[in-house]
C-alpha atoms as a PDB file:
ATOM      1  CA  UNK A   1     174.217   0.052 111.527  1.00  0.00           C
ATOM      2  CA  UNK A   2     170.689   1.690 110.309  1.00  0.00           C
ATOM      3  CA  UNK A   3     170.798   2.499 106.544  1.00  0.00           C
ATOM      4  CA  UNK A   4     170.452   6.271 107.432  1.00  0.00           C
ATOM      5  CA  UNK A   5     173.535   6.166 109.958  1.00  0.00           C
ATOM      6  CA  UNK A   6     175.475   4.422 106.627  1.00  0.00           C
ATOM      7  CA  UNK A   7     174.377   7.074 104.428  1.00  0.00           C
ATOM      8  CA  UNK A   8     175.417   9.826 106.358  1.00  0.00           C
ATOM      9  CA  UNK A   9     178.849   8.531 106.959  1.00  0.00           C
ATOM     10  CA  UNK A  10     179.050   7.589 103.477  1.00  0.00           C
ATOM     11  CA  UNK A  11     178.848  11.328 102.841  1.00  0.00           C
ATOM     12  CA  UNK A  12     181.102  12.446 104.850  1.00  0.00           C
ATOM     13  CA  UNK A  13     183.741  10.463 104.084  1.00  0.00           C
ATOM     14  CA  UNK A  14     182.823  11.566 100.272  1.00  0.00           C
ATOM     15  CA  UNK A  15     183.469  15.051 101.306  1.00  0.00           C
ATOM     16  CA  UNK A  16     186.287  14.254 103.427  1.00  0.00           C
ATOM     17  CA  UNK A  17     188.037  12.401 100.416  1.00  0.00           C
ATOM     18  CA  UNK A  18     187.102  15.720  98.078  1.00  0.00           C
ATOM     19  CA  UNK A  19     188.377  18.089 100.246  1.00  0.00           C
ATOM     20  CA  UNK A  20     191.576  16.212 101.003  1.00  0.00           C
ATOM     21  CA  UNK A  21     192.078  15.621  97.201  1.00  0.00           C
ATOM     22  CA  UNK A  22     191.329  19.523  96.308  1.00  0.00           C
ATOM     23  CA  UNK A  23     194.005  20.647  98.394  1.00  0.00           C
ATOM     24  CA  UNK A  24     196.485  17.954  97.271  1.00  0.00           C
ATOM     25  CA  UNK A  25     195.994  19.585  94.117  1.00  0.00           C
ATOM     26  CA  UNK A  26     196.686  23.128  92.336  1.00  0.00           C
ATOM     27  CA  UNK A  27     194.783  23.634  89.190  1.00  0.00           C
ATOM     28  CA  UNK A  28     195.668  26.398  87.011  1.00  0.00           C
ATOM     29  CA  UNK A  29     194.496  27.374  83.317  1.00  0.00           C
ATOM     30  CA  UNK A  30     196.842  26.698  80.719  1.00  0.00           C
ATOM     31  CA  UNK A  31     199.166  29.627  80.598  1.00  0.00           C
ATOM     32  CA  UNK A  32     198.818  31.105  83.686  1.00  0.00           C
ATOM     33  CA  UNK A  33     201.887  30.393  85.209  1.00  0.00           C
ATOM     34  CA  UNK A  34     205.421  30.372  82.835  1.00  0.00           C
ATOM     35  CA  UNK A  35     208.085  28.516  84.625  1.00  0.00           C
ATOM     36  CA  UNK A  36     211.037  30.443  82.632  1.00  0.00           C
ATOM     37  CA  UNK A  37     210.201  33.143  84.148  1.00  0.00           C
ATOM     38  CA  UNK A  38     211.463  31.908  87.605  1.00  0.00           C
ATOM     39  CA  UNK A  39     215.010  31.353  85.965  1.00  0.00           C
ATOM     40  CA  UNK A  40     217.804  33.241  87.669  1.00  0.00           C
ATOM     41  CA  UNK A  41     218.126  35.133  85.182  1.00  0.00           C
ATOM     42  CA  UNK A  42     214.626  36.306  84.538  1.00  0.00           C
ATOM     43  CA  UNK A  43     214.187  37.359  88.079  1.00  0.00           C
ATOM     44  CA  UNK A  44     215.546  38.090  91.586  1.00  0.00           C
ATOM     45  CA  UNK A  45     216.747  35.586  93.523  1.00  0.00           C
ATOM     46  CA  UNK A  46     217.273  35.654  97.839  1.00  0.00           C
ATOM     47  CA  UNK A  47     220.445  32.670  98.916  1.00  0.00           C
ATOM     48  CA  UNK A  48     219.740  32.624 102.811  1.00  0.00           C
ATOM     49  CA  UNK A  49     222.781  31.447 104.386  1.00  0.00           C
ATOM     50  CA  UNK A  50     222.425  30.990 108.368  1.00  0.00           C
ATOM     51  CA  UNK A  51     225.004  30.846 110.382  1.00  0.00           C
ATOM     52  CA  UNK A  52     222.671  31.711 113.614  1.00  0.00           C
ATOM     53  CA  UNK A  53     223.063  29.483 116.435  1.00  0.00           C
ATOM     54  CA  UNK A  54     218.934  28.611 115.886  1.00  0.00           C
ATOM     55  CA  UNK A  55     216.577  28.341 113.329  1.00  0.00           C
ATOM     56  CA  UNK A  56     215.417  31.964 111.772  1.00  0.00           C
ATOM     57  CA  UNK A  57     212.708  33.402 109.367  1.00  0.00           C
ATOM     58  CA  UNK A  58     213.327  35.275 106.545  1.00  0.00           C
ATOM     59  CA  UNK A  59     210.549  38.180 105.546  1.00  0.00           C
ATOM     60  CA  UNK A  60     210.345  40.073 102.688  1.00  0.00           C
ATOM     61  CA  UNK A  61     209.100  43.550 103.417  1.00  0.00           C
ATOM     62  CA  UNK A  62     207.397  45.645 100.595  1.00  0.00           C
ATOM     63  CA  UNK A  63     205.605  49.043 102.025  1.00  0.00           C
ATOM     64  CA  UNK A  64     203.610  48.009 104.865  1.00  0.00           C
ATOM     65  CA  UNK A  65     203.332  44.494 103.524  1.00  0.00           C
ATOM     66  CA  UNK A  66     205.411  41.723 105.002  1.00  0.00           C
ATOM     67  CA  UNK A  67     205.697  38.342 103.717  1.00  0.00           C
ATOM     68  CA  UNK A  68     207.667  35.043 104.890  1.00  0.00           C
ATOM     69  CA  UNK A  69     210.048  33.775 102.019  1.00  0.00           C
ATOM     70  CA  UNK A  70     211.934  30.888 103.795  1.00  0.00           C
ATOM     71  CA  UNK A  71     212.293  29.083 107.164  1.00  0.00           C
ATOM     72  CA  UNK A  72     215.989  28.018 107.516  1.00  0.00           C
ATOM     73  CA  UNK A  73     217.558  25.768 109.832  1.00  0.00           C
ATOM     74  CA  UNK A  74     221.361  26.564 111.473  1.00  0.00           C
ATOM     75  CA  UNK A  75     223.814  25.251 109.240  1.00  0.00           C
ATOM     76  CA  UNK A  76     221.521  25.862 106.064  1.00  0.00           C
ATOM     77  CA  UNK A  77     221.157  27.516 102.991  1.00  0.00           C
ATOM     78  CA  UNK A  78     217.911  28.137 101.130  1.00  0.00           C
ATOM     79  CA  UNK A  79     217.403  30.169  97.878  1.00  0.00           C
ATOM     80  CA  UNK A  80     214.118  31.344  96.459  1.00  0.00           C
ATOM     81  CA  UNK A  81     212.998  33.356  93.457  1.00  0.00           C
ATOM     82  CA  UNK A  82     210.837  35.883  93.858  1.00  0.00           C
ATOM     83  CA  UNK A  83     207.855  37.202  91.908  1.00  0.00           C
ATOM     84  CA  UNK A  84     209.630  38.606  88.612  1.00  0.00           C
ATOM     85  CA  UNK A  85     206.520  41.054  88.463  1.00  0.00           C
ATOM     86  CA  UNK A  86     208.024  43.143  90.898  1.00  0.00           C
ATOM     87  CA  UNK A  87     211.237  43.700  89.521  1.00  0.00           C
ATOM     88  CA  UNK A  88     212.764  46.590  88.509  1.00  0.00           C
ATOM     89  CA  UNK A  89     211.693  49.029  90.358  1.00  0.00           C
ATOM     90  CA  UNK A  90     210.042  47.364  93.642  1.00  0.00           C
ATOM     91  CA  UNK A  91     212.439  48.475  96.536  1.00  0.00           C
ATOM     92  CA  UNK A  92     212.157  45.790  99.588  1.00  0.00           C
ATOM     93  CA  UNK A  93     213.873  45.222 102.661  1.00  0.00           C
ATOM     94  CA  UNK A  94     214.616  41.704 104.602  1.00  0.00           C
ATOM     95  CA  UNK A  95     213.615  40.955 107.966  1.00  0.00           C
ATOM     96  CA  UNK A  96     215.527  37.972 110.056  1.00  0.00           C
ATOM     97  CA  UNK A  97     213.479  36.559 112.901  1.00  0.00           C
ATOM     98  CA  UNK A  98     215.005  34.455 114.859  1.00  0.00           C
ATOM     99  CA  UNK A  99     213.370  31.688 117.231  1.00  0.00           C
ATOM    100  CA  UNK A 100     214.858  32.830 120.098  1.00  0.00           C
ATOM    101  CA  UNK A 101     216.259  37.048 120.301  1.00  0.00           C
ATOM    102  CA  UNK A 102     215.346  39.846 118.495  1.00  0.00           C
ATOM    103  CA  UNK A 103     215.227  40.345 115.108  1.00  0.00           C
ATOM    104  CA  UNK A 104     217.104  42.125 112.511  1.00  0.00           C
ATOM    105  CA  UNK A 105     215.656  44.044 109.390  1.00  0.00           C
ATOM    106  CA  UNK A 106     218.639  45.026 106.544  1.00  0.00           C
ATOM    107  CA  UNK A 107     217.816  47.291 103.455  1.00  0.00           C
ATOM    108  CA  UNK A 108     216.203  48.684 101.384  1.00  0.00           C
ATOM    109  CA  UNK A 109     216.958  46.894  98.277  1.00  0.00           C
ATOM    110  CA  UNK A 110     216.792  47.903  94.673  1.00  0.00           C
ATOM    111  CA  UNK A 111     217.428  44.975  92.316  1.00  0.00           C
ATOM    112  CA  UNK A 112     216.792  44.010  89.065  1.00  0.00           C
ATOM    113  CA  UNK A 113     216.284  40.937  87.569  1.00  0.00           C
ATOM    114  CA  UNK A 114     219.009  38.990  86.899  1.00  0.00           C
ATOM    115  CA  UNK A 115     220.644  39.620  90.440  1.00  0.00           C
ATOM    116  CA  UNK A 116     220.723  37.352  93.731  1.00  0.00           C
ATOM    117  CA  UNK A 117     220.368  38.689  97.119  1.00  0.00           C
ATOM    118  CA  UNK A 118     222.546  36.539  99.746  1.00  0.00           C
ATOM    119  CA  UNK A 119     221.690  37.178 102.597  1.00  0.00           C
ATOM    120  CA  UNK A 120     224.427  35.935 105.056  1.00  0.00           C
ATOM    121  CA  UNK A 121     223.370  35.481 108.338  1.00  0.00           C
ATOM    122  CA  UNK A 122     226.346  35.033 111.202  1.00  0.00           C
ATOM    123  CA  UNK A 123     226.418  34.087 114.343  1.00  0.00           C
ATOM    124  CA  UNK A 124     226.207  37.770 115.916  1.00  0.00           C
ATOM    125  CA  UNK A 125     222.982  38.392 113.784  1.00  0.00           C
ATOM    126  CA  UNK A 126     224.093  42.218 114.162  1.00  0.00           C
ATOM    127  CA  UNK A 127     227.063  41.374 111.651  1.00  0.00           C
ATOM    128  CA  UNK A 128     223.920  39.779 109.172  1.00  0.00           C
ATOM    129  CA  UNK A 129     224.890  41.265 105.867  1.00  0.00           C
ATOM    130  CA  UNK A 130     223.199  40.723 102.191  1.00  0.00           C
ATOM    131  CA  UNK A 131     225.825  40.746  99.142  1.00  0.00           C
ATOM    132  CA  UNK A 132     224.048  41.916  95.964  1.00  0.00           C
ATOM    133  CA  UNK A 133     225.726  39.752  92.834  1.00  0.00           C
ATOM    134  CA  UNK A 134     224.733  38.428  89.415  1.00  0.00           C
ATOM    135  CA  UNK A 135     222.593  35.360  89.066  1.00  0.00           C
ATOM    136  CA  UNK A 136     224.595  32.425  87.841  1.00  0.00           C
ATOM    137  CA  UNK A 137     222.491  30.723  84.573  1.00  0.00           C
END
């Protein structure tokens, strides 16, 4: 191998290594993200149950801005937090997409922190239904 052919492979398995190691890893400046405030009771939290004969998608959808919160199989339950930000006073719907059908959208929703969306998703995905309750601690 010629001494120029090593050199440029060297580099670009230099760059391959730094890109694959930047990814691997979120940096963020001291402070800038508080992990109490993702604590059930310091923000709202969505418990997808699904009960759907196939895997669905669950969107939140703020305005004219929809996001994906969770991909849950049949059987499963999921539960995120959201952004504590946007609570009170952020009204959002959620949107169930299933892999195969139609989907469903249920809402709006006013909650405030402290309170946990579940989302219940049955087998007739027209009988979907979210019960709005108090976060457990």
């Amino acid at each position: 191998m010629s001494p120029m052919r090593m050199l440029v492979t060297g580099a670009a398995v230099a760059a391959l290594h730094a890109c694959t190691q930047q990814a691997a890893h979120s940096r963020s400046a001291s402070g800038d993200i508080d992990p109490a405030a993702f604590t059930a009771s310091r923000t709202v939290l969505v418990r997808v149950q699904n009960a759907y004969p196939t895997r669905v998608e669950v969107f939140s959808v703020i305005g004219d801005k929809t996001a994906e919160l969770t991909n849950v199989a049949t059987d499963a339950v999921q539960t995120v937090a959201l952004d504590p930000s946007l609570f009170p006073g952020t009204s959002f719907s959620l949107e169930i997409v299933p892999v195969t059908g139609p989907s469903k959208r249920l809402g709006p929703f006013r909650l405030s922190k402290g309170q946990t969306a579940n989302l219940i998703i049955t087998p007739d995905l027209d009988s979907a239904r979210v019960e709005v309750r108090p976060s457990t601690p």
